[in-house]
N, C-alpha and C. Protein backbone atom coordinates (compact mmCIF):
# COMPACT_ATOMS: atom_id res chain seq x y z
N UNK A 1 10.95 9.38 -8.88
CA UNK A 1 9.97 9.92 -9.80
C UNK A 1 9.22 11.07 -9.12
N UNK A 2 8.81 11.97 -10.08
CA UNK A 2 8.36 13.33 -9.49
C UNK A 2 6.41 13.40 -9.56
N UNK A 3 6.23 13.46 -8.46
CA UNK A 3 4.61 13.20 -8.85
C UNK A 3 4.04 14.92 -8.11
N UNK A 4 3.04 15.28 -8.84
CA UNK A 4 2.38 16.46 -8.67
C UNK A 4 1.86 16.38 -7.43
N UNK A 5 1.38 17.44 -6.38
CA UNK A 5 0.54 17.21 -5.14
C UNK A 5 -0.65 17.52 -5.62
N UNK A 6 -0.95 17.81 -6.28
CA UNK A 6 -2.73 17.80 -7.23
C UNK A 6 -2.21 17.45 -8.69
N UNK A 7 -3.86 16.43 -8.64
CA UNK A 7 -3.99 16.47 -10.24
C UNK A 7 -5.58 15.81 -10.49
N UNK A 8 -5.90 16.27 -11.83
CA UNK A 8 -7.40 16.35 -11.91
C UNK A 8 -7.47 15.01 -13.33
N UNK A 9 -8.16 13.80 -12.21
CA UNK A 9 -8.52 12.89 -12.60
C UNK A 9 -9.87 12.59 -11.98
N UNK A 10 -10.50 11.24 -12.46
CA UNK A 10 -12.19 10.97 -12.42
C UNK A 10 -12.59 10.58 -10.91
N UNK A 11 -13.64 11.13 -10.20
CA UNK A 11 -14.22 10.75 -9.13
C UNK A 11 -15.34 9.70 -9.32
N UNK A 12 -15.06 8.79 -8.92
CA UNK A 12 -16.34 7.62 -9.01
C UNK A 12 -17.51 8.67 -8.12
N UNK A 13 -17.30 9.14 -7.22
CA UNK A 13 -18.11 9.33 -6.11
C UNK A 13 -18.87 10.90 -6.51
N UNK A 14 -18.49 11.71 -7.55
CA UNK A 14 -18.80 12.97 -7.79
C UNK A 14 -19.25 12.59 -9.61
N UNK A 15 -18.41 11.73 -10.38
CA UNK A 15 -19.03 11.16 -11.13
C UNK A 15 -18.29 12.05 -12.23
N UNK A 16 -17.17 12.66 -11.96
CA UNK A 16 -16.76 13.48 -13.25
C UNK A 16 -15.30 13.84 -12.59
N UNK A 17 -14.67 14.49 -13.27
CA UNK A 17 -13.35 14.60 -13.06
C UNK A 17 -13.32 15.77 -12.36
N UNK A 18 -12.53 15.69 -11.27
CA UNK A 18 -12.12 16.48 -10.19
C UNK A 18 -10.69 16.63 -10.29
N UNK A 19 -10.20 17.86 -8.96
CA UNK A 19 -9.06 17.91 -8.61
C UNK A 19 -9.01 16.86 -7.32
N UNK A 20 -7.75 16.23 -7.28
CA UNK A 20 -7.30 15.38 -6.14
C UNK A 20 -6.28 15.63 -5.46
N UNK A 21 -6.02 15.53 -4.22
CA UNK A 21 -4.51 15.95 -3.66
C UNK A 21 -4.26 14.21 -3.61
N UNK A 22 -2.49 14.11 -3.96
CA UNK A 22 -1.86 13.20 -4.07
C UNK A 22 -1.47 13.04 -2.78
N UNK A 23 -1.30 11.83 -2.39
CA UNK A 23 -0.23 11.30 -1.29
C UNK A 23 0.33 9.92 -1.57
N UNK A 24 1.34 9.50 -0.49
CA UNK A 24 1.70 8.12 -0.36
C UNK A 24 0.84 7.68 0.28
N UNK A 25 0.94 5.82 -0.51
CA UNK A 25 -0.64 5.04 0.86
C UNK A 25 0.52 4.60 1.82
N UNK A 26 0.45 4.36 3.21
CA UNK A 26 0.94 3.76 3.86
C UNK A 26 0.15 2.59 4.83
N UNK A 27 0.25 1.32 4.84
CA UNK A 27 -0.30 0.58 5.46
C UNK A 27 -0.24 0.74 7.05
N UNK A 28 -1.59 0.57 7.74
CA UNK A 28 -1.60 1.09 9.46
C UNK A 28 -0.73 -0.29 9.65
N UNK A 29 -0.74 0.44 11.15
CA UNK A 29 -0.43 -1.38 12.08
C UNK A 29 -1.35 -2.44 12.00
N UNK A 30 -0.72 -3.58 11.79
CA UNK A 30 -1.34 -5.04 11.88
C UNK A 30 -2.26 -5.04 13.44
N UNK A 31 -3.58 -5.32 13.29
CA UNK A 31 -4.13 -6.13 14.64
C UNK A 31 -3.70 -7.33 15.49
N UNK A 32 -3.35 -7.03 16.49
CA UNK A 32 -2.49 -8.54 17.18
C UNK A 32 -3.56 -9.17 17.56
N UNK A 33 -4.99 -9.09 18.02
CA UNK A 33 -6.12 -9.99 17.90
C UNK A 33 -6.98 -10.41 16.56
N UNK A 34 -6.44 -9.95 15.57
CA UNK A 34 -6.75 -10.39 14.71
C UNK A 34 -7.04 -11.81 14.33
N UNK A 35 -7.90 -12.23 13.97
CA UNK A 35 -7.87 -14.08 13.69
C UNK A 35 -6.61 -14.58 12.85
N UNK A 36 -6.50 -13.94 12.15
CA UNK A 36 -5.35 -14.41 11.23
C UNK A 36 -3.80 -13.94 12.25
N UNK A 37 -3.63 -12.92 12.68
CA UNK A 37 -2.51 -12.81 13.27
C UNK A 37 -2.30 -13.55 14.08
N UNK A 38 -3.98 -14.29 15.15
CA UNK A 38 -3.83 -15.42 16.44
C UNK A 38 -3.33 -16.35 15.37
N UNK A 39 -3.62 -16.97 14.40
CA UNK A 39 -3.40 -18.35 13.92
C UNK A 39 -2.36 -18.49 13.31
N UNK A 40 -1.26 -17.01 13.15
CA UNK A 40 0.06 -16.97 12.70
C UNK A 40 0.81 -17.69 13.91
N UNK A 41 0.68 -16.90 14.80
CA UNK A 41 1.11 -17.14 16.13
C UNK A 41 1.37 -18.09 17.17
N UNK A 42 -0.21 -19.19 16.56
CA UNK A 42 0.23 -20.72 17.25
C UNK A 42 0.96 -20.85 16.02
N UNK A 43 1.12 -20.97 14.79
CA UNK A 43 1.43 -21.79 14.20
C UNK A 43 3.21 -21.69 14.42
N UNK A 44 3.70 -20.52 14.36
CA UNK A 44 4.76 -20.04 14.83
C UNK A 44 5.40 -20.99 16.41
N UNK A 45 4.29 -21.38 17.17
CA UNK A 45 4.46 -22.00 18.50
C UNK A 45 4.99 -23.09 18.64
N UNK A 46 3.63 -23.81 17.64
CA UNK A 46 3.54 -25.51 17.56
C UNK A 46 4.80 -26.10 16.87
N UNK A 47 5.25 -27.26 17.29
CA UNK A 47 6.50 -27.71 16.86
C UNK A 47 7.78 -27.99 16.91
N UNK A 48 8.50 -28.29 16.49
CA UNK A 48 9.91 -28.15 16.95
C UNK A 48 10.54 -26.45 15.95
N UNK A 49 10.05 -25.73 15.09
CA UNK A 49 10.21 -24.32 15.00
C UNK A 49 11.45 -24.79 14.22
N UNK A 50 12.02 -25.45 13.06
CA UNK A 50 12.15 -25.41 11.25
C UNK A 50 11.53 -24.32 10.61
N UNK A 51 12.23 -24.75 9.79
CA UNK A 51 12.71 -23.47 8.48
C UNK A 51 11.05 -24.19 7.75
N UNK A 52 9.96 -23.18 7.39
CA UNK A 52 8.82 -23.43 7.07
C UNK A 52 8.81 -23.31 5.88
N UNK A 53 9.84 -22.94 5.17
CA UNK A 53 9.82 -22.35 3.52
C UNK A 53 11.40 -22.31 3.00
N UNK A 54 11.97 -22.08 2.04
CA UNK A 54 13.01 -22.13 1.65
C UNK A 54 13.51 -20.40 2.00
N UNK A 55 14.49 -20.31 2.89
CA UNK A 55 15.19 -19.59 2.92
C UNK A 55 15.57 -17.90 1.51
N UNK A 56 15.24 -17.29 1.62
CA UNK A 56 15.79 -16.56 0.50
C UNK A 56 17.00 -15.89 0.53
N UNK A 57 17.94 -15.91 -0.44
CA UNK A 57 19.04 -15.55 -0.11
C UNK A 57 19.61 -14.45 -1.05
N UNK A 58 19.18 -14.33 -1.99
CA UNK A 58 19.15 -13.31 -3.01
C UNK A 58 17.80 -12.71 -3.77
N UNK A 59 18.06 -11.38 -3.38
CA UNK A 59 16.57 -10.79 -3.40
C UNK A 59 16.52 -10.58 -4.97
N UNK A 60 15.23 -10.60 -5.70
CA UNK A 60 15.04 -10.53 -7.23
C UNK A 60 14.75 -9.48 -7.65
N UNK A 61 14.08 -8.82 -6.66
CA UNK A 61 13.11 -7.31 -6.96
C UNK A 61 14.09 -5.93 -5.56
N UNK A 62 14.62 -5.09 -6.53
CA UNK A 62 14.78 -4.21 -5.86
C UNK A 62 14.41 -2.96 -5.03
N UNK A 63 13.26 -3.08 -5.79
CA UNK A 63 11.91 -1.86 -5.78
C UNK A 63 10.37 -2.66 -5.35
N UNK A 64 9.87 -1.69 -4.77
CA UNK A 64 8.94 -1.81 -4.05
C UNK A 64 7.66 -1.21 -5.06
N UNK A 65 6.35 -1.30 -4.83
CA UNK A 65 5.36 -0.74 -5.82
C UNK A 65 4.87 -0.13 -4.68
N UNK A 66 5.02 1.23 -4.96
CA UNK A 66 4.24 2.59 -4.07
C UNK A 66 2.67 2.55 -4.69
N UNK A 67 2.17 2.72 -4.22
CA UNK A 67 0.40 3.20 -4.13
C UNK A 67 0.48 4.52 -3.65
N UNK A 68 -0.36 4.84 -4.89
CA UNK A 68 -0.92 5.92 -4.82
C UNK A 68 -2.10 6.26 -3.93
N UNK A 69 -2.72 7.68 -3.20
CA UNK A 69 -3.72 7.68 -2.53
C UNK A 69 -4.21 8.88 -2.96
N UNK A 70 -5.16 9.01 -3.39
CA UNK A 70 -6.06 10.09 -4.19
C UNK A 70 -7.33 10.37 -3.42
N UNK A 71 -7.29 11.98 -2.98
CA UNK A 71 -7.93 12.83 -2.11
C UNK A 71 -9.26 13.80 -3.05
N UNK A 72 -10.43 12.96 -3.04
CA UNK A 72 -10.94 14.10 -4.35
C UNK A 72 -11.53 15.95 -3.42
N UNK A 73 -10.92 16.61 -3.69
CA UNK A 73 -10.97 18.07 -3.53
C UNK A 73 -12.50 18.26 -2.81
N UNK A 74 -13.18 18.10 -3.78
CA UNK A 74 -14.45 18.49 -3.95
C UNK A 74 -15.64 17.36 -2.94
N UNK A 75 -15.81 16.14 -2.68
CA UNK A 75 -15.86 15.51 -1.55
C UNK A 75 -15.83 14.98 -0.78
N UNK A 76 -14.27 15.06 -0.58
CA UNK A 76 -13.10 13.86 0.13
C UNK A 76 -13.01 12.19 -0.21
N UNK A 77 -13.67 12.30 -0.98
CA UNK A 77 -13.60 10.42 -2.03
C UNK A 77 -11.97 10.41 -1.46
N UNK A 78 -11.79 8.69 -1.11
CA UNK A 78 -10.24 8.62 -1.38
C UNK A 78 -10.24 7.32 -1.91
N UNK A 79 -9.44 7.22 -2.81
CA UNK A 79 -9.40 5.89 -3.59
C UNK A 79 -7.74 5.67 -4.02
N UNK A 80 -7.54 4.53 -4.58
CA UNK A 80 -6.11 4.19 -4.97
C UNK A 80 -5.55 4.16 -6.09
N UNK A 81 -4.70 4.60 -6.50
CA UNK A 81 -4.23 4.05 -7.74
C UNK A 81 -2.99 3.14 -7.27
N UNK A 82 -3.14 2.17 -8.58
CA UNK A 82 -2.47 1.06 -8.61
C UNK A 82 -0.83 1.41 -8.47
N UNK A 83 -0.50 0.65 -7.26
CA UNK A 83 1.15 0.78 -7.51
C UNK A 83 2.47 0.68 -8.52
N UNK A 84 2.78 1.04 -8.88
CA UNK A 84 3.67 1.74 -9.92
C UNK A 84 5.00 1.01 -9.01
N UNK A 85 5.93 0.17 -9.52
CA UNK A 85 7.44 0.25 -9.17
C UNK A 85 8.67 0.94 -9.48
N UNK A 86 8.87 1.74 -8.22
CA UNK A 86 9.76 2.85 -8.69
C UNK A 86 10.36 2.74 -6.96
N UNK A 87 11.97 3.35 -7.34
CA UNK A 87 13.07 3.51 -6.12
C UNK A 87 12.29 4.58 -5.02
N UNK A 88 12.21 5.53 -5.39
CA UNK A 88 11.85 6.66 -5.14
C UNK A 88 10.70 7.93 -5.38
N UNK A 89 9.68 7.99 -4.57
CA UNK A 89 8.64 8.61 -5.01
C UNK A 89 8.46 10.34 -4.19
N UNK A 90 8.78 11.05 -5.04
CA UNK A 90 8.93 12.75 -4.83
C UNK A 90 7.16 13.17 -4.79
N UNK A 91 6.65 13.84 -4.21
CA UNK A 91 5.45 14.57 -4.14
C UNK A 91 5.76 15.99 -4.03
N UNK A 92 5.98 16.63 -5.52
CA UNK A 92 6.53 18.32 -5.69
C UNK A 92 4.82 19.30 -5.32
């Protein structure tokens, strides 16, 4: 899908509709001290280390939901739009 590198939608933060530069969101790296990543980690430890869930063996969903990341022009607001499922995401 072909998505514009600007487009003029509403700024919560300016309070009226602006221009925005488009991008992909990409998630940073995970924290390895994180509380939740430590408590993945024993749990991963403890045990004799079985299958914790049923195996998946045939995937259902082929596509992924891209997020959008919206740059407002006017004073750098960045906010999200909701991911959309699509193969392929073009930024012309």
């Amino acid at each position: 899908m072909n998505t514009p590198k600007e487009v003029n939608t509403y700024c919560p933060k300016c309070q009226s509709h602006q221009v925005h530069a488009v991008s992909l969101y990409k998630a940073g790296k995970r924290r390895a001290l994180a509380k939740g990543e430590r408590a993945h980690e024993l749990r991963e430890k403890k045990g004799y280390g079985g299958q914790k869930f049923p195996r998946q063996r045939k995937f259902a969903k082929v596509t992924k939901k891209q997020t959008l990341r919206l740059k407002c022009k006017s004073c750098g607001f960045m906010r999200h739009k909701k991911g959309i499922r699509l193969k392929k995401l073009i930024i012309v």
